[in-house]
N, C-alpha and C. Protein backbone atom coordinates (compact mmCIF):
# COMPACT_ATOMS: atom_id res chain seq x y z
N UNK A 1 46.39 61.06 6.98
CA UNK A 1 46.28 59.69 7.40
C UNK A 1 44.87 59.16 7.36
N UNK A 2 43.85 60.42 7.80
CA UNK A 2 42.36 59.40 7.80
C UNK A 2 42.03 59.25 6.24
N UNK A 3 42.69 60.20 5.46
CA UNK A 3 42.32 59.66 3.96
C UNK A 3 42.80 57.96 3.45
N UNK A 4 43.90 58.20 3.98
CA UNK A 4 44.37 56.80 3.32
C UNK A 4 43.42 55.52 4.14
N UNK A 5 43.70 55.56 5.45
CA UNK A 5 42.23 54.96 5.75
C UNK A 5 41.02 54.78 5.24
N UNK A 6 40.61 55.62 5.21
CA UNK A 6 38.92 56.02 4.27
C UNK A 6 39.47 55.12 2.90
N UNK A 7 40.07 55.68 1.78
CA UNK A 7 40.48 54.89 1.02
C UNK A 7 40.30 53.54 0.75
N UNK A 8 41.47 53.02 1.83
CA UNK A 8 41.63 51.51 2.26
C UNK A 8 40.48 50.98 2.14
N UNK A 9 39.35 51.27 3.15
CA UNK A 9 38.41 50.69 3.60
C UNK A 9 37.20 50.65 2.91
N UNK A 10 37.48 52.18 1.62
CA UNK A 10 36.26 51.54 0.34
C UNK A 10 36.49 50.85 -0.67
N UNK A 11 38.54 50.93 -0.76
CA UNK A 11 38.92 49.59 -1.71
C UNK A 11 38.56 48.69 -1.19
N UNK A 12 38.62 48.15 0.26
CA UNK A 12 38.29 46.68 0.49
C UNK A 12 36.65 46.42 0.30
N UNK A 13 35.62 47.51 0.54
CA UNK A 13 34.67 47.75 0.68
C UNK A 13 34.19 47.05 -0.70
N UNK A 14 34.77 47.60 -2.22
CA UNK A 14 34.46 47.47 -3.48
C UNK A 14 35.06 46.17 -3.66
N UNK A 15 36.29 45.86 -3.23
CA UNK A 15 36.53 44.49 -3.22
C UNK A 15 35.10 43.39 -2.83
N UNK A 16 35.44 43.01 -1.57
CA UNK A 16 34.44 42.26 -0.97
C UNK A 16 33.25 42.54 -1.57
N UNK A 17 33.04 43.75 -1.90
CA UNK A 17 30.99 43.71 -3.24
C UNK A 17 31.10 42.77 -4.59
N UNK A 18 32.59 42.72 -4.80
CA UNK A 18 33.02 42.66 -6.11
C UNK A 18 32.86 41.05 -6.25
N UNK A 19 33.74 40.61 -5.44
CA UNK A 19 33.49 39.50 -4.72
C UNK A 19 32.52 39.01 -4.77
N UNK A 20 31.52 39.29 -3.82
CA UNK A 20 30.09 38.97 -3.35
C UNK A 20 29.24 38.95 -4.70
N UNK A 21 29.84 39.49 -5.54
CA UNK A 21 28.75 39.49 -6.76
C UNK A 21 29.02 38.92 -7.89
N UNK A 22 29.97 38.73 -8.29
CA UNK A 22 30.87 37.61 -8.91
C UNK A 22 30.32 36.11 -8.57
N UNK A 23 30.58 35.99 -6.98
CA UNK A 23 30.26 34.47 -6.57
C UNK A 23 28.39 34.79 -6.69
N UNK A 24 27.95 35.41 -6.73
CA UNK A 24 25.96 35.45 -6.78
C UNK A 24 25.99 35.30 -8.15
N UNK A 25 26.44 36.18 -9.03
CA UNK A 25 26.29 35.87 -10.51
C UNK A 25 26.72 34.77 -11.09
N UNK A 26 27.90 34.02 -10.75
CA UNK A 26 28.18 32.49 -10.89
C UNK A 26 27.28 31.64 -10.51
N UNK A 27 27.37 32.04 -9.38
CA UNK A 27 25.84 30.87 -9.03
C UNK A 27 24.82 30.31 -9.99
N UNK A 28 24.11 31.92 -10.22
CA UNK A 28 22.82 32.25 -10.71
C UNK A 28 23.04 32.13 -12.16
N UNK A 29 24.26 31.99 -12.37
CA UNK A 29 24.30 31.55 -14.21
C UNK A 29 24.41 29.84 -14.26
N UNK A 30 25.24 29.12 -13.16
CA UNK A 30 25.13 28.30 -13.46
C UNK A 30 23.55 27.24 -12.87
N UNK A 31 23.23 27.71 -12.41
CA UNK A 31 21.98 27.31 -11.57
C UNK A 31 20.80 27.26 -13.08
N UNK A 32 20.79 28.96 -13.26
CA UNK A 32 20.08 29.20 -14.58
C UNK A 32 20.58 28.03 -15.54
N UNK A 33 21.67 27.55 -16.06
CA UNK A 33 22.51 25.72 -17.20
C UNK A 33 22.13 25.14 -16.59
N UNK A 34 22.07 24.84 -15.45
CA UNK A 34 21.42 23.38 -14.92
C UNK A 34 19.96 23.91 -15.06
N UNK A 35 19.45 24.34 -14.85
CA UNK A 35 17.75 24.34 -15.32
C UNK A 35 17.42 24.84 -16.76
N UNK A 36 18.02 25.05 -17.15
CA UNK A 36 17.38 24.47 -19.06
C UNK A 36 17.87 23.26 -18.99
N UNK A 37 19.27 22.47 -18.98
CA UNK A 37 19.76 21.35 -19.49
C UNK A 37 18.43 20.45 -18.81
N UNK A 38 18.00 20.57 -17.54
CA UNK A 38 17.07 19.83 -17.33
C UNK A 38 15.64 19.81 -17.71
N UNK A 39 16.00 21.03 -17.98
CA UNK A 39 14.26 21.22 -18.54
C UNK A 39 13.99 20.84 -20.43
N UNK A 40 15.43 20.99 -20.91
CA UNK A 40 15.44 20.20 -22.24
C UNK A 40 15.95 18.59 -22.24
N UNK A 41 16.50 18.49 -21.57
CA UNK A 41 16.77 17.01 -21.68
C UNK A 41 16.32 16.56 -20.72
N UNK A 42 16.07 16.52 -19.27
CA UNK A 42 14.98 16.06 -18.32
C UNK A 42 15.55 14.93 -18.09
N UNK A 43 15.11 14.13 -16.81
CA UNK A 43 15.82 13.57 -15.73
C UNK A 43 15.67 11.88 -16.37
N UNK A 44 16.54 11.50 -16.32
CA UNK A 44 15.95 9.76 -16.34
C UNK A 44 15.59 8.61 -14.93
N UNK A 45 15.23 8.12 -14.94
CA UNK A 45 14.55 7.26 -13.16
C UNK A 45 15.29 5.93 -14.04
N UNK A 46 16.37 5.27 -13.44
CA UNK A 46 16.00 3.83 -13.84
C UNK A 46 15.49 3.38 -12.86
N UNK A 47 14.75 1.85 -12.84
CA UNK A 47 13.97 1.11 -12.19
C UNK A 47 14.65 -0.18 -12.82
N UNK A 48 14.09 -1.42 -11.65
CA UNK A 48 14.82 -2.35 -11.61
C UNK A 48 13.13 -3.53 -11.79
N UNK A 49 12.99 -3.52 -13.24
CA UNK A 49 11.60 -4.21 -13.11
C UNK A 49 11.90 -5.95 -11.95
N UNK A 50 12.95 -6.58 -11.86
CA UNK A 50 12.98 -7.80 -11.42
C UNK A 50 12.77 -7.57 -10.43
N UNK A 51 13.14 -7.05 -9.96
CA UNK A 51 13.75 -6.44 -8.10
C UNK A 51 11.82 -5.87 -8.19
N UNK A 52 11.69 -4.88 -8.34
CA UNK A 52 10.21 -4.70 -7.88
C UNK A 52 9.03 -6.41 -7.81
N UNK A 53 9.03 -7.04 -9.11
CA UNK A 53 8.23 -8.11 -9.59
C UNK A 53 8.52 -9.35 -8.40
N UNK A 54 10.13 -9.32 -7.78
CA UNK A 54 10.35 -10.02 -6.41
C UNK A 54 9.92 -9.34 -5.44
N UNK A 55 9.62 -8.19 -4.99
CA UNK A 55 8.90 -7.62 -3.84
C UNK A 55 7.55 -8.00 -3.66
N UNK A 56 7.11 -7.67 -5.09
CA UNK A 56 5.39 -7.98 -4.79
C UNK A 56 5.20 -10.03 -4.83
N UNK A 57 6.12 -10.57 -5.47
CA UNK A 57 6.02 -11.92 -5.55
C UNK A 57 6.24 -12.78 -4.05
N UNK A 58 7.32 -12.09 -3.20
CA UNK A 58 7.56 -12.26 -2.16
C UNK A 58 5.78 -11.88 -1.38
N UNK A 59 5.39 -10.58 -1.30
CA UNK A 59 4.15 -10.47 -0.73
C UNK A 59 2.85 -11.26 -1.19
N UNK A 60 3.26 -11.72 -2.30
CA UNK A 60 1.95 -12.25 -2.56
C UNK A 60 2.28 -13.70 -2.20
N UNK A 61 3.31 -14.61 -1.74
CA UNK A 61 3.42 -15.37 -0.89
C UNK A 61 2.98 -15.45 -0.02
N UNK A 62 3.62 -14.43 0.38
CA UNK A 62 3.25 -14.36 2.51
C UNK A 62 1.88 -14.35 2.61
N UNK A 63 0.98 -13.69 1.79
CA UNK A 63 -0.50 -13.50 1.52
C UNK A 63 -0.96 -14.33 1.20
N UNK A 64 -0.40 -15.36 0.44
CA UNK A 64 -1.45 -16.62 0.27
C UNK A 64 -1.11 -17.46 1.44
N UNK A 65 0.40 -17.37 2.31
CA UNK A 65 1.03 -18.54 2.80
C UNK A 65 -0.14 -18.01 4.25
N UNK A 66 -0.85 -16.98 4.31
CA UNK A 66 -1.47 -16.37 5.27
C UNK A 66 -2.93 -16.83 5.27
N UNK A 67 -3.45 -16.54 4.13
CA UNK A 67 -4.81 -16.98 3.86
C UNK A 67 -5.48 -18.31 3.23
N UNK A 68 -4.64 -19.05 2.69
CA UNK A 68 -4.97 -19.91 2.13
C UNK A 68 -5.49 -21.25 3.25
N UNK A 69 -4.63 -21.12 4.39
CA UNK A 69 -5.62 -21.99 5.70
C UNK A 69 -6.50 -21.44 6.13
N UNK A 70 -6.86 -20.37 6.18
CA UNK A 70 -8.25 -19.56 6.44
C UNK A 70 -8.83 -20.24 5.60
N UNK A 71 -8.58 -19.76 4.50
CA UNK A 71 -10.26 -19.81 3.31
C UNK A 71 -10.25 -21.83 3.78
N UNK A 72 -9.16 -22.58 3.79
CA UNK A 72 -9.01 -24.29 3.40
C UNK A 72 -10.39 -24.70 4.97
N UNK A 73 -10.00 -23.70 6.02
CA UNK A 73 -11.02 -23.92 7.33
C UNK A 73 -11.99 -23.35 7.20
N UNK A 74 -12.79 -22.33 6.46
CA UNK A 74 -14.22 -22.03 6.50
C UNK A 74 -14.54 -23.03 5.41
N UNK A 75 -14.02 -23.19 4.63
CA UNK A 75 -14.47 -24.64 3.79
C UNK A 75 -14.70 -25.42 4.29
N UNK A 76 -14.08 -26.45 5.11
CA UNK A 76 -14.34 -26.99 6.02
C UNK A 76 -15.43 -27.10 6.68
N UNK A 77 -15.85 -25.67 6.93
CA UNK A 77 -16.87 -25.57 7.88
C UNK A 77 -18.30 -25.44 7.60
N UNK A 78 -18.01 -25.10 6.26
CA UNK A 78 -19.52 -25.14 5.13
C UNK A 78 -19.44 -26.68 4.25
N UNK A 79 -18.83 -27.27 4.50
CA UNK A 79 -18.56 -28.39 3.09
C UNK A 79 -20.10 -29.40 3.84
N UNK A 80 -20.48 -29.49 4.74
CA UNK A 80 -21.51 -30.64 5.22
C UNK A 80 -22.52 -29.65 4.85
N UNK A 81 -23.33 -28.37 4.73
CA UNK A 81 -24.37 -28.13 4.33
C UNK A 81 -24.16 -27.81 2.93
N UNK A 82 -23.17 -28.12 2.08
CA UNK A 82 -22.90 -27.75 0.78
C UNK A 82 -23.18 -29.25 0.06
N UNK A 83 -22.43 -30.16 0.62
CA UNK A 83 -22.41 -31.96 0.08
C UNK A 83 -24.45 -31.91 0.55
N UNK A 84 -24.73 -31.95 1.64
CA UNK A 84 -26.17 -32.27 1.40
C UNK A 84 -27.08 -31.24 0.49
N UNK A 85 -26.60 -30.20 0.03
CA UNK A 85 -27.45 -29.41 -0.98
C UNK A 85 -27.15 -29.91 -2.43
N UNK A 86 -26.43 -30.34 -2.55
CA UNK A 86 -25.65 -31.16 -3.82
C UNK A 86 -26.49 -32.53 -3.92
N UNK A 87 -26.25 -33.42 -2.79
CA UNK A 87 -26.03 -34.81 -3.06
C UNK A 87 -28.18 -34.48 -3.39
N UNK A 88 -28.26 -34.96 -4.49
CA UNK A 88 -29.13 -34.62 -5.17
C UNK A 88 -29.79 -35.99 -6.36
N UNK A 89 -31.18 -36.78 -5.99
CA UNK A 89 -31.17 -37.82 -7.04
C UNK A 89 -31.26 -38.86 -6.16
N UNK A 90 -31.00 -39.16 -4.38
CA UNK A 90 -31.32 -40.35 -4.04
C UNK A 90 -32.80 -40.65 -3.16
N UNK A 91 -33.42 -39.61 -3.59
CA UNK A 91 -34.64 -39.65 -3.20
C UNK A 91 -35.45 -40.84 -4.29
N UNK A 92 -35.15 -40.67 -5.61
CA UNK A 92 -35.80 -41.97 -6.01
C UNK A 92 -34.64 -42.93 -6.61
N UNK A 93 -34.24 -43.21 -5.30
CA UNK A 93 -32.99 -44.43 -5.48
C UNK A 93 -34.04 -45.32 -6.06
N UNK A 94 -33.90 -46.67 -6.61
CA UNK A 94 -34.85 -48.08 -6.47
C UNK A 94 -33.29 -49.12 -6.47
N UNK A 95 -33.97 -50.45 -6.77
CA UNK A 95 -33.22 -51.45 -6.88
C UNK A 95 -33.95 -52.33 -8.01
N UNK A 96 -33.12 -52.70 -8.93
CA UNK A 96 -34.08 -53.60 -9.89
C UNK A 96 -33.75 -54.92 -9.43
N UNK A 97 -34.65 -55.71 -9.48
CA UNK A 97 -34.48 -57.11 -8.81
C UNK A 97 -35.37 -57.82 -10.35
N UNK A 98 -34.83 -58.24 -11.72
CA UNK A 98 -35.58 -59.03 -12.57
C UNK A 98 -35.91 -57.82 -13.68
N UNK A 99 -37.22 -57.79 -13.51
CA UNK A 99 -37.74 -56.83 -14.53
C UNK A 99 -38.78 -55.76 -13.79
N UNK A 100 -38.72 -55.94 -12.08
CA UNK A 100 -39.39 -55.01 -11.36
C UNK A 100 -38.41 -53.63 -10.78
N UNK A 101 -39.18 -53.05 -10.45
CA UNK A 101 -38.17 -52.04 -9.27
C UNK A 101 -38.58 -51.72 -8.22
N UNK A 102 -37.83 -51.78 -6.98
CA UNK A 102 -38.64 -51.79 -5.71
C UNK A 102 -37.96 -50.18 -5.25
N UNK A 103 -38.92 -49.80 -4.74
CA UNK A 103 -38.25 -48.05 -4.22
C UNK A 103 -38.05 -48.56 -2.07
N UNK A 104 -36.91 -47.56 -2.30
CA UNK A 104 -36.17 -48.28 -0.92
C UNK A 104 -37.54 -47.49 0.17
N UNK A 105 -37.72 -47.80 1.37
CA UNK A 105 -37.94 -47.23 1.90
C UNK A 105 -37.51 -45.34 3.02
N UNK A 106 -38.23 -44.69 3.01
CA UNK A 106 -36.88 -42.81 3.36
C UNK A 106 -36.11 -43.16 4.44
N UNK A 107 -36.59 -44.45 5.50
CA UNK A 107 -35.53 -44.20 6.44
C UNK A 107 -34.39 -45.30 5.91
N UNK A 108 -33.97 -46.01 4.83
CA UNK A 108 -32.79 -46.37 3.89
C UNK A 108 -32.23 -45.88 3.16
N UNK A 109 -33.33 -44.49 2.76
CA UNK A 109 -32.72 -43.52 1.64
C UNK A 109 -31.85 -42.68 2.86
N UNK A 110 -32.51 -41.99 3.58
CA UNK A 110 -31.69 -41.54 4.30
C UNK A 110 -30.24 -41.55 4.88
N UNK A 111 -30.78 -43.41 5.29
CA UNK A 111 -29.44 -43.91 6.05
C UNK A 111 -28.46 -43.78 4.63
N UNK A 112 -28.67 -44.14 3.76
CA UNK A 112 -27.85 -44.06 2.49
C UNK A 112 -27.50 -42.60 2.09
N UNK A 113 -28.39 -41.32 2.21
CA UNK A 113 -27.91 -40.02 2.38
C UNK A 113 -26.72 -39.84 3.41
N UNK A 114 -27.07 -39.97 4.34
CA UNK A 114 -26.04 -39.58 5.53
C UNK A 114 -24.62 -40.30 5.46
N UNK A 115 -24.76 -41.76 4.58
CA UNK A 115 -23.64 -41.93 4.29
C UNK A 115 -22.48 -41.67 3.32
N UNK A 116 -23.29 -41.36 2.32
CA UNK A 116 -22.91 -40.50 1.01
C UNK A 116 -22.01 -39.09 1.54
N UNK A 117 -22.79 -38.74 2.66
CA UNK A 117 -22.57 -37.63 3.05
C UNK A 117 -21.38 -37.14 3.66
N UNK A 118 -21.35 -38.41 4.26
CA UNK A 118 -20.31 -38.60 5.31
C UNK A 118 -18.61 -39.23 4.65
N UNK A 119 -19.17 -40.13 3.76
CA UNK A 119 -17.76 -40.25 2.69
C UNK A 119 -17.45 -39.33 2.11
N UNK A 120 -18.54 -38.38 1.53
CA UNK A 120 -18.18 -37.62 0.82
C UNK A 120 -17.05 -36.64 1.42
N UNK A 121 -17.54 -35.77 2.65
CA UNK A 121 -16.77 -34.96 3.33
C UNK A 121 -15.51 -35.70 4.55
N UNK A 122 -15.71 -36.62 4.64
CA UNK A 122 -14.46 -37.58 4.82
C UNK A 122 -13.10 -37.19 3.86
N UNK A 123 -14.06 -37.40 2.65
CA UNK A 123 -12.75 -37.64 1.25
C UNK A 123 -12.20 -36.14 0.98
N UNK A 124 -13.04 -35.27 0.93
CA UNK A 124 -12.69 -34.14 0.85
C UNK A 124 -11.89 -33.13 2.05
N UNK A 125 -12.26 -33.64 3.31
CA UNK A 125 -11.47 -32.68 4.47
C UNK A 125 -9.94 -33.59 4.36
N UNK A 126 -10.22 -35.11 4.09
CA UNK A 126 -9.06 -35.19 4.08
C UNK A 126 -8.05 -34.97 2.94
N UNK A 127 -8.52 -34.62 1.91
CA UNK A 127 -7.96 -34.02 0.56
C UNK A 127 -7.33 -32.84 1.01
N UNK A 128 -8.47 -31.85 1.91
CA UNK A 128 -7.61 -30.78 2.12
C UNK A 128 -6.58 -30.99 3.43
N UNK A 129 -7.01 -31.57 3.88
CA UNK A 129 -5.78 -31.67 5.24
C UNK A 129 -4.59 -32.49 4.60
N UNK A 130 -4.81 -33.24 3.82
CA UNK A 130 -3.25 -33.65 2.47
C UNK A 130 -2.55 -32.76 1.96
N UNK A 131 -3.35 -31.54 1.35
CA UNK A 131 -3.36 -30.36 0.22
C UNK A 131 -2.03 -30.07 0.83
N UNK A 132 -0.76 -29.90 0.03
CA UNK A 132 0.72 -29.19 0.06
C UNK A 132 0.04 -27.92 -0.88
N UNK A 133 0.19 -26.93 0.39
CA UNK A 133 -0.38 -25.25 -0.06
C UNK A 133 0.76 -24.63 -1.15
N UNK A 134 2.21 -24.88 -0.52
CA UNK A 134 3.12 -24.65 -0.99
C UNK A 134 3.60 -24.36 -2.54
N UNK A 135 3.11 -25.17 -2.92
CA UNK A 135 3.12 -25.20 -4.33
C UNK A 135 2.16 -24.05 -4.54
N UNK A 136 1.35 -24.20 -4.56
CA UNK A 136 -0.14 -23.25 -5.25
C UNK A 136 0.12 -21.77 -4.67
N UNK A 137 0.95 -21.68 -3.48
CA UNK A 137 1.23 -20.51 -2.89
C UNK A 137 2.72 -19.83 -4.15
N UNK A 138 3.47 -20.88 -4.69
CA UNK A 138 4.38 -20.59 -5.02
C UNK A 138 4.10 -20.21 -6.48
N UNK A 139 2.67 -20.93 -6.73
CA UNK A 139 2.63 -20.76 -8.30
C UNK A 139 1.62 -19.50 -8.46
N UNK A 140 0.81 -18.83 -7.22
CA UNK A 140 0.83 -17.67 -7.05
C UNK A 140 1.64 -16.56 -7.23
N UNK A 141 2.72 -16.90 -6.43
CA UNK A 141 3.67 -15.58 -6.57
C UNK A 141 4.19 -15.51 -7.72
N UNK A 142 5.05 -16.71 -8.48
CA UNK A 142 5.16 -16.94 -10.08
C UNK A 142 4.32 -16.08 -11.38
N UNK A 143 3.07 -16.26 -10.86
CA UNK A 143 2.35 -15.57 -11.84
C UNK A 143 2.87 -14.00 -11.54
N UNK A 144 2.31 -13.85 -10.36
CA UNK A 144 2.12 -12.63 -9.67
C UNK A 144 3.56 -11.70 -10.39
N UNK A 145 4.76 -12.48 -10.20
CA UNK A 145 5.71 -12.03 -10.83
C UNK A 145 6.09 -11.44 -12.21
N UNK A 146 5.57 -12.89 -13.04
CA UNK A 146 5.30 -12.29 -14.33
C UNK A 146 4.36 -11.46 -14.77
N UNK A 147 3.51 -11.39 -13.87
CA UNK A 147 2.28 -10.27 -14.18
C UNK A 147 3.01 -8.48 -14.11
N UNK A 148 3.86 -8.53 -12.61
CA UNK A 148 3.96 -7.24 -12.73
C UNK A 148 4.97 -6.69 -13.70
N UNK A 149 6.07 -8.02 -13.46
CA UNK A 149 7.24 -7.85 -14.63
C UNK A 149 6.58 -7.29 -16.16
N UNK A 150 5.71 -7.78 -16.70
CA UNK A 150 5.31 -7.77 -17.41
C UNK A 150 4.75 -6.39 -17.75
N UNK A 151 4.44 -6.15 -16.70
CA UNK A 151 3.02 -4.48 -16.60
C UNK A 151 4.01 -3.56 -16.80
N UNK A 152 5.43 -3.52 -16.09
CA UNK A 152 6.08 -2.72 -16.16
C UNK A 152 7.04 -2.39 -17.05
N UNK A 153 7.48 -3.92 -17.66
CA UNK A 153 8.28 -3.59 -19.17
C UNK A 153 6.99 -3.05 -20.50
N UNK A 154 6.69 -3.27 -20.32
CA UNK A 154 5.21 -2.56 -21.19
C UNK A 154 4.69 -1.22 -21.29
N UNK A 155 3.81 -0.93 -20.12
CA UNK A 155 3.49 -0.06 -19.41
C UNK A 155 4.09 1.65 -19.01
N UNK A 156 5.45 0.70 -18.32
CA UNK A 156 5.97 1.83 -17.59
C UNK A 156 7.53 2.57 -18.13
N UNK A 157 8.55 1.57 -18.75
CA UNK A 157 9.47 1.61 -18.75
C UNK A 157 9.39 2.08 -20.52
N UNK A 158 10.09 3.09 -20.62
CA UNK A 158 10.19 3.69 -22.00
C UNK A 158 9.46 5.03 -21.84
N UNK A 159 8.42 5.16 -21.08
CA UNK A 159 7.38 6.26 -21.00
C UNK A 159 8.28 7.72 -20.83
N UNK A 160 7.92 8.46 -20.88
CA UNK A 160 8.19 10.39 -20.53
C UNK A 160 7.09 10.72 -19.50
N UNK A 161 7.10 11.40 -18.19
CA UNK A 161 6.44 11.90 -17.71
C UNK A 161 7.15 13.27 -17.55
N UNK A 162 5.88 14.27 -17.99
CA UNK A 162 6.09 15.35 -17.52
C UNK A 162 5.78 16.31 -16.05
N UNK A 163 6.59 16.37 -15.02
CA UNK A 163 6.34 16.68 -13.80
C UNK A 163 6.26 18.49 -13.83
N UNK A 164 5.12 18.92 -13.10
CA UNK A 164 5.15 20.51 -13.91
C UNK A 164 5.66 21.08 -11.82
N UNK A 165 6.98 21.48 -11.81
CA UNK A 165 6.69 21.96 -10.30
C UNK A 165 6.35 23.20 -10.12
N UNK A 166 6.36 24.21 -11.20
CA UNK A 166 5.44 25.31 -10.82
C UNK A 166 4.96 26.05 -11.93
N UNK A 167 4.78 26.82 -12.34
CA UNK A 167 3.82 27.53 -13.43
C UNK A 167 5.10 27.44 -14.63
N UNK A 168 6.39 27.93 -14.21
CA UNK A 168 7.14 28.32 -15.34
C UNK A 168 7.69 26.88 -15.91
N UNK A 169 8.16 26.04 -14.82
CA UNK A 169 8.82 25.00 -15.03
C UNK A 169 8.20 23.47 -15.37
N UNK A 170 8.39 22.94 -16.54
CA UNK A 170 8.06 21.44 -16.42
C UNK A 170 9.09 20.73 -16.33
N UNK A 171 9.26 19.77 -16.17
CA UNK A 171 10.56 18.98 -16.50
C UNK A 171 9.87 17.21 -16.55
N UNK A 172 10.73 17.04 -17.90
CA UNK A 172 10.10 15.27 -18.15
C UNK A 172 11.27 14.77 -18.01
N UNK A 173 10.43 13.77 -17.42
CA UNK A 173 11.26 12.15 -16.58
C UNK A 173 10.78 11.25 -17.35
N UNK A 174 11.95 11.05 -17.89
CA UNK A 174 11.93 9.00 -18.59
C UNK A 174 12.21 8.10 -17.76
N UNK A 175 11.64 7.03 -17.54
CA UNK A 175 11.78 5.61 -16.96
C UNK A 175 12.76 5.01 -17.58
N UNK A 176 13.25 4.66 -17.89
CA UNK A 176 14.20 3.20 -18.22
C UNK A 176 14.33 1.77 -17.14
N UNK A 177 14.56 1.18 -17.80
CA UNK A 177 15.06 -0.31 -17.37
C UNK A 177 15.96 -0.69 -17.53
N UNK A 178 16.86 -1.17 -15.93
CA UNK A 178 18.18 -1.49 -15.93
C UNK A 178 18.01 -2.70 -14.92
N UNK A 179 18.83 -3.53 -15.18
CA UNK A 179 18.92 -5.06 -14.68
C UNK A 179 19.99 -4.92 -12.73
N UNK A 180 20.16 -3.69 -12.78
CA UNK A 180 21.34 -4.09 -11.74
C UNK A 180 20.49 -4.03 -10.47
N UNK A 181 21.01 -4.61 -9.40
CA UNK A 181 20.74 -4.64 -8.05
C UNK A 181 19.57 -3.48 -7.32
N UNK A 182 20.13 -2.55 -7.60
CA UNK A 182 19.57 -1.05 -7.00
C UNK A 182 19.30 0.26 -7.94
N UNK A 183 18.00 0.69 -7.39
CA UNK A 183 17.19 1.25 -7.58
C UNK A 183 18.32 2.70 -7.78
N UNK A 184 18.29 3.19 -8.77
CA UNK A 184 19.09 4.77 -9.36
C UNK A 184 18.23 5.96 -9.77
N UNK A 185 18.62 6.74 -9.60
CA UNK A 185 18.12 8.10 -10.17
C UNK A 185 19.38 8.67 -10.86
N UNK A 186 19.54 9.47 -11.78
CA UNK A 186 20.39 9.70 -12.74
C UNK A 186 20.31 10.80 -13.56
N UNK A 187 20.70 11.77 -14.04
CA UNK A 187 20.80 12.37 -14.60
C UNK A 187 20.91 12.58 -16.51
């Protein structure tokens, strides 16, 4: 009786190895096909050039819709020592009266500076306090759009990169360009 036992228990013994090594060698063969197929034909990335070119177009909105009253108020705040470094030439104002010329006196030139001065940056703060940003913010992102759109159908999309993850293995990744919604990885 303990033979047939003993028996039993190294048939099941050789079983279950048999088993166990069968399913390891399956594995390890198919593991081994999936890493050539990838390492000869290599992975493709699509990318969604529109969808990216609206992310950064969207940010480069918010970024101008952010800064563009900044920079419109330190302007502002330099435009009166900028108009009097400019307004340039009424130091020899005259007036011709016939065939003479009379030169004004500095405290008329002056008064006539300060008024120059004063229309001037009148016309201009209120130019900018008119200014619809909107547009110029929009024709920002527009560019901004076609710029990256552009970088990336060019640039990026068609390329092979080869990614090396360790001494034995490289594997190259193609980019492509696909129009749909969301961002894929693919085989």
């Amino acid at each position: 009786m303990s033979k047939t036992r003993t028996k039993t228990s190294i048939d099941k013994d050789r079983y279950w190895s048999g088993v166990f090594t069968g399913v390891f060698l399956g594995c390890f063969i198919i593991s081994l096909s999936i890493l050539m197929v990838i390492r000869m034909q290599g992975l493709k990335v699509a990318i969604n050039p529109q969808q990216i070119a609206r992310l950064v177009q969207a940010k480069v909105q918010a970024e101008a819709k952010r800064d563009i009253p900044q920079i419109l108020e330190q302007l502002k705040k330099e435009l009166p020592v900028e108009v009097s470094e400019n307004l340039q030439g009424l130091e020899d104002f005259t007036i011709g009266i016939g065939k003479s010329q009379v030169n004004l006196p500095p405290e008329v030139i002056g008064a006539i500076k300060g008024e120059f001065n004063r229309v001037i940056e009148e016309a201009i703060i209120n130019t900018i306090n008119n200014y619809n940003t909107a547009e110029y913010e929009e024709r920002l992102g527009r560019n901004a759009y076609e710029m990256v759109e552009a970088l990336i159908q060019q640039d990026i999309i068609g390329k092979t990169y080869l990614i090396k993850t360790n001494d034995w293995l490289t594997v190259p990744v193609k980019i492509v360009g696909t129009s749909r919604q969301q961002l894929s990885v693919g085989i």
